[in-house]
N, C-alpha and C. Protein backbone atom coordinates (compact mmCIF):
# COMPACT_ATOMS: atom_id res chain seq x y z
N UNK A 1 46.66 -21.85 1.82
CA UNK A 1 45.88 -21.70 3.03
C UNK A 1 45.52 -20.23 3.23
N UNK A 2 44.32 -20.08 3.28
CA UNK A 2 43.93 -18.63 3.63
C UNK A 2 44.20 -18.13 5.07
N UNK A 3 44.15 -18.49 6.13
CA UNK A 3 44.48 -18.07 7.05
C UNK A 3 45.79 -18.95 7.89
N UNK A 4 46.43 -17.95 7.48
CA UNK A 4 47.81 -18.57 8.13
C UNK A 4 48.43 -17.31 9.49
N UNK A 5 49.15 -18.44 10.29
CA UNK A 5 49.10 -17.41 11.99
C UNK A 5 50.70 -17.36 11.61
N UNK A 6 51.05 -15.95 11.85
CA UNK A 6 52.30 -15.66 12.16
C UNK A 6 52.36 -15.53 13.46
N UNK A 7 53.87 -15.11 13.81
CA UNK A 7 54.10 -15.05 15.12
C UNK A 7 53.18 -13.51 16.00
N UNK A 8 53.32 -12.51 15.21
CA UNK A 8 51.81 -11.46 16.03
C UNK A 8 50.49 -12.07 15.99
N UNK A 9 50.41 -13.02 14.99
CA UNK A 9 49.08 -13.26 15.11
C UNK A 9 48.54 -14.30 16.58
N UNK A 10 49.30 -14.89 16.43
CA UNK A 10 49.75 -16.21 17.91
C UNK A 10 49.76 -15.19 19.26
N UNK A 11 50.69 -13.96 19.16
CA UNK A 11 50.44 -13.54 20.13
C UNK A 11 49.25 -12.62 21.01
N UNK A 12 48.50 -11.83 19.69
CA UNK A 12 47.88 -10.92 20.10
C UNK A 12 46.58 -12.29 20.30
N UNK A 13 46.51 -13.55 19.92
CA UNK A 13 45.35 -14.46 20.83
C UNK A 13 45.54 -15.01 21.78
N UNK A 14 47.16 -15.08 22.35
CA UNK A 14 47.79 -15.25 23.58
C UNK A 14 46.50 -14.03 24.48
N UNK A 15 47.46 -12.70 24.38
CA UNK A 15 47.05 -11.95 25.09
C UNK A 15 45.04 -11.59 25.02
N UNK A 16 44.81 -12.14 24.40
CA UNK A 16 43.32 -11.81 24.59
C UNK A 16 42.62 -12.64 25.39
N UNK A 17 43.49 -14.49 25.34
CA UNK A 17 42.80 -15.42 26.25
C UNK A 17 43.16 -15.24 27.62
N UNK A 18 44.22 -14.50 28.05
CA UNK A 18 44.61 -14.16 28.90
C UNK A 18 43.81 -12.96 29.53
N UNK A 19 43.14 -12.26 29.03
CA UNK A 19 42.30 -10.96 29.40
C UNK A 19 41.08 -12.06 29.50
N UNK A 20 40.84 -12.76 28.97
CA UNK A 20 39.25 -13.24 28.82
C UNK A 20 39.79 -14.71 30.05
N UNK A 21 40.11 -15.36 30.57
CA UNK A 21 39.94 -16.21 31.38
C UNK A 21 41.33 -16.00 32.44
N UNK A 22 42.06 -15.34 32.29
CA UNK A 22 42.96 -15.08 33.37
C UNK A 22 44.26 -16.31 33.15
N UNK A 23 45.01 -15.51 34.18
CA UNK A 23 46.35 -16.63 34.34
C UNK A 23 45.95 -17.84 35.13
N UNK A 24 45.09 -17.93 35.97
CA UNK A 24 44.76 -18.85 37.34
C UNK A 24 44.15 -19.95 36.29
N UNK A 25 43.46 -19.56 35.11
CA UNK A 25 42.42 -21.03 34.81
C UNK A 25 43.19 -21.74 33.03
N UNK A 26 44.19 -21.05 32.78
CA UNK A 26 44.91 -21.42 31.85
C UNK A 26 45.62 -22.65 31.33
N UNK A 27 46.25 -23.62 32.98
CA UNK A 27 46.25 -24.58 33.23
C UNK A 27 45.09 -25.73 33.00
N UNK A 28 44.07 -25.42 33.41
CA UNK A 28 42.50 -26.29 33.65
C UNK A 28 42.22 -26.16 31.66
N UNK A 29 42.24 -24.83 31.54
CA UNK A 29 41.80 -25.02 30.00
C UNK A 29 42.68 -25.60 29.20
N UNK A 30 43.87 -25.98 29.30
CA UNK A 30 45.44 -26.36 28.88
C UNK A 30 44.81 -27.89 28.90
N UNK A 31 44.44 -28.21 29.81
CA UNK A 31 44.40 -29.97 29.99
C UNK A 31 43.27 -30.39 29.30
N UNK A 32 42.26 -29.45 29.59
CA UNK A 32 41.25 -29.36 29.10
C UNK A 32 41.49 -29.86 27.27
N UNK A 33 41.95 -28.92 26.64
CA UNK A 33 42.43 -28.97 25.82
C UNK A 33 43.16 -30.42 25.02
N UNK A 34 44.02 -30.62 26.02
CA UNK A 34 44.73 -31.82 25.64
C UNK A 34 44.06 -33.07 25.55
N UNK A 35 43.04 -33.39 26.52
CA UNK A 35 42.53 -34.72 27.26
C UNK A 35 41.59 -34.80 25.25
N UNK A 36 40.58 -33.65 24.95
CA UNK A 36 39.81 -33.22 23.86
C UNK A 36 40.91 -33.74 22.47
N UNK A 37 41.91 -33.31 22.28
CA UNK A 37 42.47 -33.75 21.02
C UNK A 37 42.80 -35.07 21.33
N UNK A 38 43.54 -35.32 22.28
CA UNK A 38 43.98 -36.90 22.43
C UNK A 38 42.40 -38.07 22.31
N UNK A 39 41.38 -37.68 23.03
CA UNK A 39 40.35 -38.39 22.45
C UNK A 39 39.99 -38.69 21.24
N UNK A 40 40.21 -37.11 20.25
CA UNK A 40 39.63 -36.91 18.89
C UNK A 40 40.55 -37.89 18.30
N UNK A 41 42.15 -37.93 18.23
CA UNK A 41 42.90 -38.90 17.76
C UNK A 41 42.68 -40.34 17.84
N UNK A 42 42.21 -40.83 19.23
CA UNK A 42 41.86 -42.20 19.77
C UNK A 42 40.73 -42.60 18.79
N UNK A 43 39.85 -41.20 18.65
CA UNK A 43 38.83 -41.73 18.35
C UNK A 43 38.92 -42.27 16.51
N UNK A 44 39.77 -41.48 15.95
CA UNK A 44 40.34 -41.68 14.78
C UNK A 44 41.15 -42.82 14.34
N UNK A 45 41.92 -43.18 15.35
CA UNK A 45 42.35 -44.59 14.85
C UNK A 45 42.06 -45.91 15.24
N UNK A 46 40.53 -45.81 15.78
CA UNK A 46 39.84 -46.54 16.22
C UNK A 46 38.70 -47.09 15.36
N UNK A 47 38.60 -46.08 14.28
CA UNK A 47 37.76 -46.10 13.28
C UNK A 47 37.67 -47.38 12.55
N UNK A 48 36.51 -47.92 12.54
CA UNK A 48 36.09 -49.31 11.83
C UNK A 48 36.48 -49.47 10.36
N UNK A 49 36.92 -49.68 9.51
CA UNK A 49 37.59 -49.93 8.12
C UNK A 49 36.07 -49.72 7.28
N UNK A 50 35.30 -50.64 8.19
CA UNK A 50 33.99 -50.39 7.24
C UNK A 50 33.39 -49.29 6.75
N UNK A 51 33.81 -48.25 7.15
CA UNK A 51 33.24 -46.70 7.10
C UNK A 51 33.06 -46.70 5.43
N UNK A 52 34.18 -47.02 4.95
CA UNK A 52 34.45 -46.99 3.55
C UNK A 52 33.65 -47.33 2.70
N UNK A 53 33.27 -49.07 3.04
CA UNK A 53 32.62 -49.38 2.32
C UNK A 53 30.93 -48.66 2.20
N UNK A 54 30.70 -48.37 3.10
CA UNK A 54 29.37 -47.86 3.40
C UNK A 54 28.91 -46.92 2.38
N UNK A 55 30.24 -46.08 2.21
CA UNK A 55 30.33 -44.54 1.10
C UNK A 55 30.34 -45.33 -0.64
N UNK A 56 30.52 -46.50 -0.65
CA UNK A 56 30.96 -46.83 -1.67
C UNK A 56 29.69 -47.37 -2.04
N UNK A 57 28.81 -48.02 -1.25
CA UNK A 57 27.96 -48.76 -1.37
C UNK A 57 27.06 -48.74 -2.10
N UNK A 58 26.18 -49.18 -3.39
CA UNK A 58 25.62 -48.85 -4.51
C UNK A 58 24.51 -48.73 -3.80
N UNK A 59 23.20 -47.79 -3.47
CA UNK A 59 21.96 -47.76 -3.12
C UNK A 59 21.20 -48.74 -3.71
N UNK A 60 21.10 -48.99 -4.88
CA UNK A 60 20.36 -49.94 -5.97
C UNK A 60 20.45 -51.63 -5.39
N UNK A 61 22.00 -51.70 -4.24
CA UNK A 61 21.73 -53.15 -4.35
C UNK A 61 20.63 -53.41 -3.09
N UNK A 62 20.13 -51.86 -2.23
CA UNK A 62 19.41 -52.56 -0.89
C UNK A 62 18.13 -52.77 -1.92
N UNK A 63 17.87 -52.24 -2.94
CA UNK A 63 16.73 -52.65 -3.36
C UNK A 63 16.60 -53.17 -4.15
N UNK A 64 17.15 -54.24 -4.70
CA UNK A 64 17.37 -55.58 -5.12
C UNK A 64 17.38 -56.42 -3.94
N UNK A 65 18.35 -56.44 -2.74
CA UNK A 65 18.02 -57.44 -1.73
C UNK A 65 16.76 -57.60 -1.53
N UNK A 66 16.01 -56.40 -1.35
CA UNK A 66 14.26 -56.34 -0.42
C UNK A 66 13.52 -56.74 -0.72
């Protein structure tokens, strides 16, 4: 992995989000945050099986059906 976060690295983006939106809205962006991945997950194992086949799908046979 090319970019990997140590523990200064974690902090010095602590302290910058903290200069750039304050302590007061940290909370709001926190949930913010959470509500956004928990969707992205939902939305992931919600995923139709068919996806697959679609990628697999030979172009040649829609034009044989037509």
């Amino acid at each position: 992995m090319p970019f990997r976060f140590g523990p200064m690295e974690l902090i010095i983006v602590l302290v910058v989000v903290l200069i750039i939106f304050g302590v007061g809205r940290l909370p709001e962006i926190g949930g913010a945050m959470g509500k956004a991945i928990k969707e992205f997950r939902n939305t992931q194992k919600n995923q139709p099986e068919t996806d697959s086949n679609i990628v697999d799908k030979d172009p040649k046979d829609d034009i044989k059906q037509a």
